[in-house]
N, C-alpha and C. Protein backbone atom coordinates (compact mmCIF):
# COMPACT_ATOMS: atom_id res chain seq x y z
N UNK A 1 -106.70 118.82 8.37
CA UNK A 1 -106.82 118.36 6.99
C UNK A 1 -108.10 118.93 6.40
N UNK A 2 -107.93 119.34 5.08
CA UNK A 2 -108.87 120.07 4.50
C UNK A 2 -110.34 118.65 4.13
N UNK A 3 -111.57 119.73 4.53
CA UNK A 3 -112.65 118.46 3.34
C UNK A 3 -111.93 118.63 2.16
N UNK A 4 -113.08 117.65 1.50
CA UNK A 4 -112.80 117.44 -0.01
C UNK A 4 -113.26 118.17 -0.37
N UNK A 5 -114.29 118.65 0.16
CA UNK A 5 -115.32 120.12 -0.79
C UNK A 5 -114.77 121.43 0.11
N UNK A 6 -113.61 121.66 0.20
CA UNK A 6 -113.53 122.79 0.92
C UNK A 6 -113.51 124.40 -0.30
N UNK A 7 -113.66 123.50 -1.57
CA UNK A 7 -113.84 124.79 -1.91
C UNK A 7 -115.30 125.25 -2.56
N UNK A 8 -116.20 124.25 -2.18
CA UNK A 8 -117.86 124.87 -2.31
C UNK A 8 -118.16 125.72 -0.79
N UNK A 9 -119.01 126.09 -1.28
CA UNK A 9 -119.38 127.10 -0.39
C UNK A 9 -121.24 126.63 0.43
N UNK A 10 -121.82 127.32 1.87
CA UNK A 10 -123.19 126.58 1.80
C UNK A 10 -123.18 125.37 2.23
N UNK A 11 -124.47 124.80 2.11
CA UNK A 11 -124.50 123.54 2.38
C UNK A 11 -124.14 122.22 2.11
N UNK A 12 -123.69 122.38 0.67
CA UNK A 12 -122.83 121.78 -0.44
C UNK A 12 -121.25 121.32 0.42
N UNK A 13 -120.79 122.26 1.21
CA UNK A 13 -119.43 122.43 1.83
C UNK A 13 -119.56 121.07 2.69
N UNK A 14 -120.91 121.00 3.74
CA UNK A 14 -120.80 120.29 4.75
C UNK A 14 -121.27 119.04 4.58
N UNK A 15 -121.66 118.51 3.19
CA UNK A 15 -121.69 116.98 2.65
C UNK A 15 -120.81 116.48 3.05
N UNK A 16 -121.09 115.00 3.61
CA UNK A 16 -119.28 113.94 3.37
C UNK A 16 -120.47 112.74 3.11
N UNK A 17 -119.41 111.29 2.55
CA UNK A 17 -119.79 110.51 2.74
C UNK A 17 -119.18 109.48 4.01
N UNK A 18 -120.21 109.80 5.41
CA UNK A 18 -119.49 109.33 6.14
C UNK A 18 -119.90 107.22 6.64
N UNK A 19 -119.71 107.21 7.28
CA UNK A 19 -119.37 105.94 7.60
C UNK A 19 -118.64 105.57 9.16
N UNK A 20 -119.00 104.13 10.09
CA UNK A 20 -118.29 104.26 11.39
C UNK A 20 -117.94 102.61 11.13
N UNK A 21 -116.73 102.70 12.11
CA UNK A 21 -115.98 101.77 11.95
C UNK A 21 -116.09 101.36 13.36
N UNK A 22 -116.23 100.31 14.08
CA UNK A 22 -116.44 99.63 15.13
C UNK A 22 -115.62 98.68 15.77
N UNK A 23 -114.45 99.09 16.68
CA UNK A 23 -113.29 97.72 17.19
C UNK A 23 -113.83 97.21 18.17
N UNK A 24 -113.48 96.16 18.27
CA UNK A 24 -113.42 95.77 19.84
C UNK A 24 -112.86 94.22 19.80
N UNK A 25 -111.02 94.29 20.55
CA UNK A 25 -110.30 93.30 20.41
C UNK A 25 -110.02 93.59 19.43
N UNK A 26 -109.52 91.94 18.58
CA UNK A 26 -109.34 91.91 17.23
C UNK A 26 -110.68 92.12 16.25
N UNK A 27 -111.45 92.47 16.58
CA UNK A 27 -112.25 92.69 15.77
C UNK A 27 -112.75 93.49 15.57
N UNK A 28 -113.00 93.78 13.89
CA UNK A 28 -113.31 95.26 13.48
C UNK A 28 -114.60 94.79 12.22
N UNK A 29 -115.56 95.79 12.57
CA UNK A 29 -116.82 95.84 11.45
C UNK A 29 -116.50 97.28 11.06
N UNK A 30 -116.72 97.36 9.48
CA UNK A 30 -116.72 98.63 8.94
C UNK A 30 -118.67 98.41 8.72
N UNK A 31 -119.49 99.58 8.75
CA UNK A 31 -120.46 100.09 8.44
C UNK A 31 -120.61 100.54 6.67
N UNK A 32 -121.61 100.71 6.47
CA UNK A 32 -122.52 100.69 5.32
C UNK A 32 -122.02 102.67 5.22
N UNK A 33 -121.70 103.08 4.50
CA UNK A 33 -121.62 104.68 3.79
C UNK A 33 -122.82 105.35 3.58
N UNK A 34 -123.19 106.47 4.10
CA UNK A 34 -124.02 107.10 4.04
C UNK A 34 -123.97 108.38 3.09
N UNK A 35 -124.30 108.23 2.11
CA UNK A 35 -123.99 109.34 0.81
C UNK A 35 -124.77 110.60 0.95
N UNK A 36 -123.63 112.09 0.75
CA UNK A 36 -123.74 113.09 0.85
C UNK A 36 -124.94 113.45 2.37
N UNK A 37 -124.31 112.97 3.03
CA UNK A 37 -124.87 113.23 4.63
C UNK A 37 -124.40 114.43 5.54
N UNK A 38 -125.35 115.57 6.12
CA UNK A 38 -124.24 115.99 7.15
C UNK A 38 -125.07 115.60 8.47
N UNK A 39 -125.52 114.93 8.63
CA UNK A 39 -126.44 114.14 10.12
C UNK A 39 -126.64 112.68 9.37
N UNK A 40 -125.90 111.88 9.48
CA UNK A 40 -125.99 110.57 8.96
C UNK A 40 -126.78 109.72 10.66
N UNK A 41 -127.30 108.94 10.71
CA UNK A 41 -127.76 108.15 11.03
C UNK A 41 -127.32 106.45 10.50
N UNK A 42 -126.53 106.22 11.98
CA UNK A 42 -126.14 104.70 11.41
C UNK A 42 -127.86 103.53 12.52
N UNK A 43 -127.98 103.14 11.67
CA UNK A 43 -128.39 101.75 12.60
C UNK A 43 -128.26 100.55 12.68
N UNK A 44 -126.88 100.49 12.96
CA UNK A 44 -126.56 99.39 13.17
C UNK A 44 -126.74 98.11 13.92
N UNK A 45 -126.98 97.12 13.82
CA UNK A 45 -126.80 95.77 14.94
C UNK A 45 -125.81 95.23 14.43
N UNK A 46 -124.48 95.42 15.56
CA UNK A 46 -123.70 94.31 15.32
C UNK A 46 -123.52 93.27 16.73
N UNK A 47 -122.58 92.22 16.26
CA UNK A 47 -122.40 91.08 17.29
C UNK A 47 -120.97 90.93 17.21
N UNK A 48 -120.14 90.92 18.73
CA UNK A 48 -119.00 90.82 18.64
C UNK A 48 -118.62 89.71 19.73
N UNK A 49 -117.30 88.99 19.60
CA UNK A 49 -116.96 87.70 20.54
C UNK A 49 -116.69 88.49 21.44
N UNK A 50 -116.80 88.48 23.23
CA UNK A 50 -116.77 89.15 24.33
C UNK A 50 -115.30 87.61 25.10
N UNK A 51 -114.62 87.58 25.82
CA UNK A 51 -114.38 86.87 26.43
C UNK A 51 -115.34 86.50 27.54
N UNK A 52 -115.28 85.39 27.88
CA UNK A 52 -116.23 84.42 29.08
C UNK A 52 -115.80 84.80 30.31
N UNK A 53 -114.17 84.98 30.51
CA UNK A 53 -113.44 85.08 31.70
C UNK A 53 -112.56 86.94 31.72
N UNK A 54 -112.55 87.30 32.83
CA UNK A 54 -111.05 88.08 32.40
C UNK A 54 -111.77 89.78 31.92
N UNK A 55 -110.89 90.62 31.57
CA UNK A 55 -111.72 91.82 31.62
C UNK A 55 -112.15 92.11 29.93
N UNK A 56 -113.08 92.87 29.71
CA UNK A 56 -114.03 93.07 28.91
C UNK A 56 -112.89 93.57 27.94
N UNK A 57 -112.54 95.12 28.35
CA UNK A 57 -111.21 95.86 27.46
C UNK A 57 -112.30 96.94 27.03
N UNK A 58 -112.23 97.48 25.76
CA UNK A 58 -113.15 98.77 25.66
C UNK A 58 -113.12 98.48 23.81
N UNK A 59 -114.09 99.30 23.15
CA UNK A 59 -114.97 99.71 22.05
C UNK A 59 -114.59 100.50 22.17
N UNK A 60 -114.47 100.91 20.52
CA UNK A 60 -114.21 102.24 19.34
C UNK A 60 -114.83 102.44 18.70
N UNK A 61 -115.72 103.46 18.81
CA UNK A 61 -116.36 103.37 17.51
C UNK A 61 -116.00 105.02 17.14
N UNK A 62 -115.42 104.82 15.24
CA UNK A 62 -115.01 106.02 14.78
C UNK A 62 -115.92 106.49 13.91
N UNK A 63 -116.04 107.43 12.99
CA UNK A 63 -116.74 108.04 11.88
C UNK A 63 -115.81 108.59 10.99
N UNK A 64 -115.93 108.30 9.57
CA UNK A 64 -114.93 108.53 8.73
C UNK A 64 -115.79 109.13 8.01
N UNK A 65 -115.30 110.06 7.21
CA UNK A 65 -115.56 110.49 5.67
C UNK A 65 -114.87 109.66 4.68
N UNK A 66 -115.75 108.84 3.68
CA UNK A 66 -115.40 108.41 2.69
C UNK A 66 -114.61 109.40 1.63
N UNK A 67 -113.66 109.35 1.23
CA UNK A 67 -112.80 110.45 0.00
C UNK A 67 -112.87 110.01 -1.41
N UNK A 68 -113.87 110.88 -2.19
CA UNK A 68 -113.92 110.38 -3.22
C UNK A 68 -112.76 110.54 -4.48
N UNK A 69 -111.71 109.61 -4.90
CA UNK A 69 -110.52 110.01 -5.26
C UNK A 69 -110.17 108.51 -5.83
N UNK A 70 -110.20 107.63 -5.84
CA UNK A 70 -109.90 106.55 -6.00
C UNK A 70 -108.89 105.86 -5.04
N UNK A 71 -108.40 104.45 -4.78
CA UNK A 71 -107.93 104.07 -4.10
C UNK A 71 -106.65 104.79 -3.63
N UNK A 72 -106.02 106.13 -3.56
CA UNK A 72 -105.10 106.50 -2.94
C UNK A 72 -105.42 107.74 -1.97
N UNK A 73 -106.73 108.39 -2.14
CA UNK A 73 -107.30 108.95 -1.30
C UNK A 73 -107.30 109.00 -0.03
N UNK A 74 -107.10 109.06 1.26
CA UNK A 74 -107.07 108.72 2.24
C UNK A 74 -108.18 109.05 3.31
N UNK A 75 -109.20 107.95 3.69
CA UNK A 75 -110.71 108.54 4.41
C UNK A 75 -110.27 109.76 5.53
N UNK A 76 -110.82 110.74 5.71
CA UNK A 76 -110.64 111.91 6.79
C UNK A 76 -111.35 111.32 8.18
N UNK A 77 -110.52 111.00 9.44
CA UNK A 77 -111.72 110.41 10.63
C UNK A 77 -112.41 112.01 11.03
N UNK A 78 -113.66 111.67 11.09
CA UNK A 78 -114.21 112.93 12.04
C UNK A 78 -114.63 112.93 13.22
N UNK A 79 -114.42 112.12 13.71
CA UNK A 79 -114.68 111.83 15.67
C UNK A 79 -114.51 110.40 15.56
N UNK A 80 -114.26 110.21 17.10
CA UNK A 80 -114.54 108.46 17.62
C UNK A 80 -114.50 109.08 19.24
N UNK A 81 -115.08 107.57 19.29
CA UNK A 81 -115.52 107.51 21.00
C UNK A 81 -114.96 106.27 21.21
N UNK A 82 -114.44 106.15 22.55
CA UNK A 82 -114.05 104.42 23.28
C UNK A 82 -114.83 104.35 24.60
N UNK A 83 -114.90 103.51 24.94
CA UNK A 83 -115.88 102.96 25.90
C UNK A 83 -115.48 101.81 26.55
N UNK A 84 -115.00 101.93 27.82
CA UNK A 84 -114.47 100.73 28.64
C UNK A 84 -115.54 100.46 29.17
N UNK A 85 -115.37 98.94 28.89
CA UNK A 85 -116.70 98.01 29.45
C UNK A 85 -116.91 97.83 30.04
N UNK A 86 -115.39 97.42 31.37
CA UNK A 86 -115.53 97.13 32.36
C UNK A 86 -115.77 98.11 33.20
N UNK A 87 -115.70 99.56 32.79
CA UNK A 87 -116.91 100.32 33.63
C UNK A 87 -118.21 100.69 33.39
N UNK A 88 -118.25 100.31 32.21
CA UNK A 88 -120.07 100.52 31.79
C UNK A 88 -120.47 99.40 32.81
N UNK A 89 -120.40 98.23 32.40
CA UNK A 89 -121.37 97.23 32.55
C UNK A 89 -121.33 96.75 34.26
């Protein structure tokens, strides 16, 4: 899928407004948009319910480009990572 600026040229080209989206379980935090970024920096702290008992399961965390177009636009993902817990931890 094309950027939105695929037809500037330069550094102009590699702007997005990106943004990461964070699962784990039913639960999902969207992040704060980082305007015209191409090395965005999130710093996030979030807090998520873990079960007490039973296995952990794994984290998503994606990175989207915001599409500037109005609500029918559709965000472009540009990477994600998952992370099973129960082998990290």
């Amino acid at each position: 899928q094309a950027s939105p600026c695929y037809w500037k040229t330069g550094v102009d080209s590699l702007l997005c407004h990106p943004y990461c989206v964070i699962t784990y379980a039913a639960q999902i935090i969207k992040g704060t948009t980082v305007k015209n970024s191409r090395n965005p920096i999130f710093k996030h702290e979030v807090r998520m319910h873990a079960p007490l008992q039973g296995p952990l399961g794994v984290v998503t965390i994606a990175v989207y480009s915001e599409e500037i177009g109005g609500k029918e636009a559709a965000d472009t993902l540009i990477g994600s990572a998952t992370f099973d817990l129960d082998q990290s931890l």
